[in-house]
N, C-alpha and C. Protein backbone atom coordinates (compact mmCIF):
# COMPACT_ATOMS: atom_id res chain seq x y z
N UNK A 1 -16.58 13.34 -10.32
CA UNK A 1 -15.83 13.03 -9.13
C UNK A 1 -16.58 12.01 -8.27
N UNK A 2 -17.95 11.76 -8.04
CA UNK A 2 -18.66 11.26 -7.27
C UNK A 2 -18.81 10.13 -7.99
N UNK A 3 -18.95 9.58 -9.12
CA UNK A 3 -18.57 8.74 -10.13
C UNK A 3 -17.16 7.92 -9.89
N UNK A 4 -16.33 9.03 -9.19
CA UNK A 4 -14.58 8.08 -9.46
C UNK A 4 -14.63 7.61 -7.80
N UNK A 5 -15.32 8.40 -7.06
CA UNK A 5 -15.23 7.75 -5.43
C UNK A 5 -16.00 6.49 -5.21
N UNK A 6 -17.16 6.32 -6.20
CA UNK A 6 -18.22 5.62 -5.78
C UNK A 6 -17.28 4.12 -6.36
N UNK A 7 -16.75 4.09 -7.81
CA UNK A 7 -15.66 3.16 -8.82
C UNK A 7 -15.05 2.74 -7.37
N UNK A 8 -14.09 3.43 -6.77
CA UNK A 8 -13.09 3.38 -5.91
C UNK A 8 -13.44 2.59 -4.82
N UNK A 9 -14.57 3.27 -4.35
CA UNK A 9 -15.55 2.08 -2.96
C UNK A 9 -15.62 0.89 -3.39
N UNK A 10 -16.13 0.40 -4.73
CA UNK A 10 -16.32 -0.78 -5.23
C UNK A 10 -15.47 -1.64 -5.66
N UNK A 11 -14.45 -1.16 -5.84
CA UNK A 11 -12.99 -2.37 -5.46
C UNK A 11 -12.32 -2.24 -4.22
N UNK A 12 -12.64 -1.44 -3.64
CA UNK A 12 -11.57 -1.25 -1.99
C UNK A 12 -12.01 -2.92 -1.47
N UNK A 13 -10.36 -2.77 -1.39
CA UNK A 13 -10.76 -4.43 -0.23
C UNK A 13 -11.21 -3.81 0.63
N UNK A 14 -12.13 -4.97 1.28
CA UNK A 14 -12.74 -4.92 2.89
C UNK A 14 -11.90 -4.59 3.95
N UNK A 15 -10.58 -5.47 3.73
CA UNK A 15 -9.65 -4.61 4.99
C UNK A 15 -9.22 -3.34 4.57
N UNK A 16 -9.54 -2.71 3.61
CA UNK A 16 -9.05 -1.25 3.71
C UNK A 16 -10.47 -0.53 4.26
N UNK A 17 -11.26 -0.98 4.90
CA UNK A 17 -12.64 -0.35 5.28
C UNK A 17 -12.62 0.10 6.48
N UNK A 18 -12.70 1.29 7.03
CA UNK A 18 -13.56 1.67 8.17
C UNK A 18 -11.84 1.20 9.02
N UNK A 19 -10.79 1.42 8.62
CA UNK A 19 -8.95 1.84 9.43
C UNK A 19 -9.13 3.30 9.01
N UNK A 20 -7.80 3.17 10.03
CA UNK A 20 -7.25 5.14 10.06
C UNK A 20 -6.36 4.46 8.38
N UNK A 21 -6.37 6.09 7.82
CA UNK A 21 -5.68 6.07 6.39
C UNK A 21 -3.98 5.68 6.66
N UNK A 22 -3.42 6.30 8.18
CA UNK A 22 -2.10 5.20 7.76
C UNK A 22 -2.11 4.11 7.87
N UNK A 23 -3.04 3.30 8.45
CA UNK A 23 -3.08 2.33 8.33
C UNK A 23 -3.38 1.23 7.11
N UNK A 24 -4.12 1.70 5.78
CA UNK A 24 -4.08 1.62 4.87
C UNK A 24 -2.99 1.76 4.13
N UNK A 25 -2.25 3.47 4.09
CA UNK A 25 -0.96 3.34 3.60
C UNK A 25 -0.18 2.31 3.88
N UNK A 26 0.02 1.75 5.20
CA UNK A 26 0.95 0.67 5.56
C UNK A 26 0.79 -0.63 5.07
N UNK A 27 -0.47 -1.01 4.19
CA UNK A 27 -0.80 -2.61 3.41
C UNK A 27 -0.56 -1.85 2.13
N UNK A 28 -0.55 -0.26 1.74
CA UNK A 28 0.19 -0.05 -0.13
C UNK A 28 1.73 -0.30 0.32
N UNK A 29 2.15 0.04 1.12
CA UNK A 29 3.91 -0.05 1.16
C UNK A 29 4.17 -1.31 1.43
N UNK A 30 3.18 -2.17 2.12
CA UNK A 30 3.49 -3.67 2.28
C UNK A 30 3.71 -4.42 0.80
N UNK A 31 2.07 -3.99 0.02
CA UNK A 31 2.07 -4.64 -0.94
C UNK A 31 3.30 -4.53 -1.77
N UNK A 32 3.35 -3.11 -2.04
CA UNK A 32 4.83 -3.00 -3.30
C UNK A 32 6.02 -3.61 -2.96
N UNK A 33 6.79 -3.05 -1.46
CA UNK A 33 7.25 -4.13 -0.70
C UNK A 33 7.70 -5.79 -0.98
N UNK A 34 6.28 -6.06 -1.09
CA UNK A 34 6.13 -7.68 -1.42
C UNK A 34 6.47 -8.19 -2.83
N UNK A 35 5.51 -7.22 -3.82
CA UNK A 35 5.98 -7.37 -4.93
C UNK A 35 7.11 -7.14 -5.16
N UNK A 36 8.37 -6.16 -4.58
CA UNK A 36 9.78 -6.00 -4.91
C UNK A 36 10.41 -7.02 -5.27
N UNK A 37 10.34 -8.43 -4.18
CA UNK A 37 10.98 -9.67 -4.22
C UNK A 37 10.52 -10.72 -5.65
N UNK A 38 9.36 -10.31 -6.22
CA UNK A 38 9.04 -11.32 -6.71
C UNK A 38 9.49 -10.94 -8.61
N UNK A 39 9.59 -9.62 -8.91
CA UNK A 39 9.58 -9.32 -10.11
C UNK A 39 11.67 -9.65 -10.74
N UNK A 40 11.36 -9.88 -11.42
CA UNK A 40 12.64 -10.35 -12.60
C UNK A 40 13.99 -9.22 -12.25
N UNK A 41 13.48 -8.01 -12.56
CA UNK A 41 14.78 -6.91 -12.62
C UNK A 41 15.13 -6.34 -11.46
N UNK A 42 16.38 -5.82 -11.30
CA UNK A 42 16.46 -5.11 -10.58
C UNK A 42 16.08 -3.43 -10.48
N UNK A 43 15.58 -3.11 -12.15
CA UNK A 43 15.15 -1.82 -12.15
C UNK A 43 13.84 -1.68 -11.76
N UNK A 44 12.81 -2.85 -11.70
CA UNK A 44 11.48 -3.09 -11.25
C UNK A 44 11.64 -3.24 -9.55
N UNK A 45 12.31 -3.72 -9.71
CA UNK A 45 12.33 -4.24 -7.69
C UNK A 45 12.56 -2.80 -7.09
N UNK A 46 13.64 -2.15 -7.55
CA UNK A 46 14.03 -0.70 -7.23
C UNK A 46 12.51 0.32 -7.19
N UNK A 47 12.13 0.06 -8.35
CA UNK A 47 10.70 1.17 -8.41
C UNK A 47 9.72 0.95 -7.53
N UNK A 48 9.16 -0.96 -7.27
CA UNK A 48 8.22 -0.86 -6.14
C UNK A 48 8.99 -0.53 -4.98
N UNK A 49 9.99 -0.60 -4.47
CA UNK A 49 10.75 -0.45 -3.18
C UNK A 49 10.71 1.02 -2.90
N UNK A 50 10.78 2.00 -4.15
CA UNK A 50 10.54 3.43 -4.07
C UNK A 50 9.33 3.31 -3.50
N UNK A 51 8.20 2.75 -4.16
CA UNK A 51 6.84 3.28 -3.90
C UNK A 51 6.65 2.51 -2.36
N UNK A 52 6.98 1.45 -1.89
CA UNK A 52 6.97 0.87 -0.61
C UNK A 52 7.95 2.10 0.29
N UNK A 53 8.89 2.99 0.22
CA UNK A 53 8.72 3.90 0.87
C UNK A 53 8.57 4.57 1.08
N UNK A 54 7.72 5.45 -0.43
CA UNK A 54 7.19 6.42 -0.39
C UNK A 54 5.55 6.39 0.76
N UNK A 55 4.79 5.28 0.05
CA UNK A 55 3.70 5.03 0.90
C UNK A 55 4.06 4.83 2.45
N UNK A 56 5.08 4.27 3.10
CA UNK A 56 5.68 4.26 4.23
C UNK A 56 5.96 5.63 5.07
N UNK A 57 6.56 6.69 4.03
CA UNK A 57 6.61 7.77 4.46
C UNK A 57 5.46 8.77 5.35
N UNK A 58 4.44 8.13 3.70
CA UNK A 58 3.18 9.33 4.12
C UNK A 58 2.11 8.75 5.43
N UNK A 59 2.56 7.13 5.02
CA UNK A 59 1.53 6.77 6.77
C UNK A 59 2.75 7.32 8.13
N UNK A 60 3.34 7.83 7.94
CA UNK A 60 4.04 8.16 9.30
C UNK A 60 3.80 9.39 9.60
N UNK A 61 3.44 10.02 8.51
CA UNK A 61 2.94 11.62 8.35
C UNK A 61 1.77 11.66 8.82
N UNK A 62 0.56 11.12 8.25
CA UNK A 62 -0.55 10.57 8.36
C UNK A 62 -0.79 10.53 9.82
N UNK A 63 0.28 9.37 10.39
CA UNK A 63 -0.24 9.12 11.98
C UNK A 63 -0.30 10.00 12.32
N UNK A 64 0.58 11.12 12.38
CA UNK A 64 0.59 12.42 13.02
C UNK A 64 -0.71 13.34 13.19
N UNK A 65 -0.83 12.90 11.82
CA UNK A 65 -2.12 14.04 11.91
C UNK A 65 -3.49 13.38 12.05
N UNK A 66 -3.47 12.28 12.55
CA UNK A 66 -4.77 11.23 13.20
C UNK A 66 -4.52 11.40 14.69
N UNK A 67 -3.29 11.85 14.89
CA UNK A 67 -2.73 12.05 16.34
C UNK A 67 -2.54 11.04 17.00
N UNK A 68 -1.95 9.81 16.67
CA UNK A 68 -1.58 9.20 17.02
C UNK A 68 0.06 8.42 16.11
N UNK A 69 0.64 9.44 16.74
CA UNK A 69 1.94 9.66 15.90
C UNK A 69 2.65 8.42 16.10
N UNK A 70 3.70 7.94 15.15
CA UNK A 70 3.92 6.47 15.11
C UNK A 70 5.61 6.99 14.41
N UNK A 71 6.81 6.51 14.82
CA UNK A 71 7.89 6.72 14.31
C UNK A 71 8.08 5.61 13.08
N UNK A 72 8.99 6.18 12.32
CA UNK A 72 9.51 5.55 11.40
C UNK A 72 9.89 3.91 11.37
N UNK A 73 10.58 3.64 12.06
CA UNK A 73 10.84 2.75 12.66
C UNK A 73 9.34 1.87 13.38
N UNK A 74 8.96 2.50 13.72
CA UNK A 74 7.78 1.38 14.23
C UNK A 74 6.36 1.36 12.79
N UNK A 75 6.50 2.12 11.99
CA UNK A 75 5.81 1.68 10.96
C UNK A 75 6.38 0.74 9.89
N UNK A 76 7.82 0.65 10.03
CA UNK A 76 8.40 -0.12 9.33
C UNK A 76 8.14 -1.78 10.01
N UNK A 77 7.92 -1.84 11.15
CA UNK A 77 7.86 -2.88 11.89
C UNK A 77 6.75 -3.73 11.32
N UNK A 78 5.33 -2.59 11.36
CA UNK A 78 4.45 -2.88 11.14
C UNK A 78 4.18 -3.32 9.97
N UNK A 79 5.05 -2.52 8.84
CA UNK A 79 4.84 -3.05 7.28
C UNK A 79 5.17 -4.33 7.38
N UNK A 80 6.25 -4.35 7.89
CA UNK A 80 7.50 -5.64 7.81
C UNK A 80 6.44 -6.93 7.57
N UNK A 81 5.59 -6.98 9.03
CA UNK A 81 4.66 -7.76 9.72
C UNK A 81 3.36 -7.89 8.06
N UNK A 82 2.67 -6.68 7.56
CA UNK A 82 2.03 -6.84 6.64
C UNK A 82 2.68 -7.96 5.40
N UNK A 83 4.09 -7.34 5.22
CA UNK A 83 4.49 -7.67 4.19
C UNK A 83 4.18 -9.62 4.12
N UNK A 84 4.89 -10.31 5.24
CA UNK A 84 4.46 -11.65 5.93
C UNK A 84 2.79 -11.71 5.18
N UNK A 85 2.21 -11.25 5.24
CA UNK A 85 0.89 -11.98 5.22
C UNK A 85 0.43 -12.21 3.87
N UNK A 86 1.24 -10.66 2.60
CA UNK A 86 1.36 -10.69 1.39
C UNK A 86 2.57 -12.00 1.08
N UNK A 87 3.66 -12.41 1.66
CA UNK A 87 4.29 -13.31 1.44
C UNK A 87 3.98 -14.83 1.42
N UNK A 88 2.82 -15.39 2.47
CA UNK A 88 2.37 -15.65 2.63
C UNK A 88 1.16 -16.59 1.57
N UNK A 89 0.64 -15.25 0.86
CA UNK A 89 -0.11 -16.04 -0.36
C UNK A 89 0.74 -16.63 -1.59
N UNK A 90 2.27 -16.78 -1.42
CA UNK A 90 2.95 -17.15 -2.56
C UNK A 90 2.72 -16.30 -3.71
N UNK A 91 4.12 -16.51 -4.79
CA UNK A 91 3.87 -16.10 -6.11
C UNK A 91 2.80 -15.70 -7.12
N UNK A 92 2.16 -16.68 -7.14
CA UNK A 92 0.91 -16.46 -7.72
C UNK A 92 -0.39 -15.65 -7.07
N UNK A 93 0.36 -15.21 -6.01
CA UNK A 93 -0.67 -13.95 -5.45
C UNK A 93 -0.73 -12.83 -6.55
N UNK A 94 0.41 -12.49 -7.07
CA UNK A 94 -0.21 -11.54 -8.58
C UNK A 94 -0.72 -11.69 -9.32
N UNK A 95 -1.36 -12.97 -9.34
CA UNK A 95 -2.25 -13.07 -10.65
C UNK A 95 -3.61 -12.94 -9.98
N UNK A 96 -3.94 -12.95 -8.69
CA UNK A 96 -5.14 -13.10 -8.47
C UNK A 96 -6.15 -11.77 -8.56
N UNK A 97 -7.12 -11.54 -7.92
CA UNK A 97 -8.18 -10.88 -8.08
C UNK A 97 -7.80 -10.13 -7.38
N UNK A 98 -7.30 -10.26 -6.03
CA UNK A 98 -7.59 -9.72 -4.51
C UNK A 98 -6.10 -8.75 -5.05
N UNK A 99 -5.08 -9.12 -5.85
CA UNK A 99 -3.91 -8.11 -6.03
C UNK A 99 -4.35 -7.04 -6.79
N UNK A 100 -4.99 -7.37 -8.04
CA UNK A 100 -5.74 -6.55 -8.61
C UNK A 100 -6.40 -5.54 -7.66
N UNK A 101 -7.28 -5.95 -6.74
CA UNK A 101 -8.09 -5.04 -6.47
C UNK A 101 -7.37 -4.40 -5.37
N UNK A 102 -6.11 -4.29 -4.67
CA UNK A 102 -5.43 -3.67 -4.43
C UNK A 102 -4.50 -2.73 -4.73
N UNK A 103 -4.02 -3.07 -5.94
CA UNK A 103 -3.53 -2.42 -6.79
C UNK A 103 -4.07 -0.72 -7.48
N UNK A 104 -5.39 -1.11 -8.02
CA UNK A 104 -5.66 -0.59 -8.14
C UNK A 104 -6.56 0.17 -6.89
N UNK A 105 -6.74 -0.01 -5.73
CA UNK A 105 -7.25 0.88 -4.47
C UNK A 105 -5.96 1.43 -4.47
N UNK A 106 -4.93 1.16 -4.12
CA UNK A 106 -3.80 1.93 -3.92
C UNK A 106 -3.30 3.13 -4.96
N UNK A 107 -3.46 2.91 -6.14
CA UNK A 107 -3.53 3.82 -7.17
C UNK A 107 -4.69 5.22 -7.34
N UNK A 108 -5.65 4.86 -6.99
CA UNK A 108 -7.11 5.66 -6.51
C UNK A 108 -6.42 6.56 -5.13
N UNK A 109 -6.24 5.43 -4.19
CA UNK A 109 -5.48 6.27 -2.35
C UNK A 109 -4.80 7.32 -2.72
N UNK A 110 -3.92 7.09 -3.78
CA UNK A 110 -2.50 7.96 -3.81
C UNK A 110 -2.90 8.85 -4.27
N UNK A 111 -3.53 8.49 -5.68
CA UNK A 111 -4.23 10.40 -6.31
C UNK A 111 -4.82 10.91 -5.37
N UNK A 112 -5.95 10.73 -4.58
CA UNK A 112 -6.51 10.79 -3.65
C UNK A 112 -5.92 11.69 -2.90
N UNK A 113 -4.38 11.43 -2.02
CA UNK A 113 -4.25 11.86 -1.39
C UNK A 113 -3.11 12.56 -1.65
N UNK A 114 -2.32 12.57 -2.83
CA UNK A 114 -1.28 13.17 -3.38
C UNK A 114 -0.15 12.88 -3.17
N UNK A 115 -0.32 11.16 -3.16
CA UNK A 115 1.19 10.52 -2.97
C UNK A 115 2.06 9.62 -4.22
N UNK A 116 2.94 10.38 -4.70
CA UNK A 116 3.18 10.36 -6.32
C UNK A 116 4.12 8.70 -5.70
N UNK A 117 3.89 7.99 -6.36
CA UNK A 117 4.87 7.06 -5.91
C UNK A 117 5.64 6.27 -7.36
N UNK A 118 5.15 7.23 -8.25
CA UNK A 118 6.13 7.16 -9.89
C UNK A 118 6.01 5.72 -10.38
N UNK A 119 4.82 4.74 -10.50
CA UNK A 119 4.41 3.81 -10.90
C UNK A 119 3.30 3.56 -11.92
């Protein structure tokens, strides 16, 4: 276990460092989010859009219990705003490094924290 946290530290982007965890959740729901628009199918766009609100869900849950509770609606705002900055790096933002290493932090977060987002 101390082996899979230490793996996990060592790809976390820097902006996922040292935020409250919904706030993290809110750049995984951005990212998938982002990726929705860019993939070929509509059965792929459908699945990240699941996982963009599943992760959406649990940072609203999340705020709550950081106590600084945040409605639905205003985390959506906030993704919205993330999503822009993932839009931002263009298409070929999936091929890069920095998606990768999000990707997979977000995959680590979710086991982590027990947010199945069926991807």
């Amino acid at each position: 276990m101390k082996k899979l946290v230490l793996a996990a530290a060592l790809v976390t982007p820097l902006t996922a460092i040292a935020q409250p965890y919904s706030e993290s959740m809110a750049d995984c729901a951005a990212l998938f989010q982002n990726a929705a628009q860019w993939v070929q199918s509509d059965e792929n766009s459908d699945k990240l859009m699941h996982a963009a609100r599943t992760w959406a869900a649990a940072a609203v849950e999340q705020s709550h219990s950081e106590g600084r509770p945040v409605s639905s609606d205003v985390m959506w705002d906030k993704i919205d705003a993330k999503t822009e900055n993932w839009e931002a790096k263009g298409p070929s933002f999936f091929l890069s490094e920095e998606f990768r290493d999000w990707t997979g932090y977000c995959r680590a977060f979710g086991r982590d924290r027990g947010i199945k987002s069926n991807l």
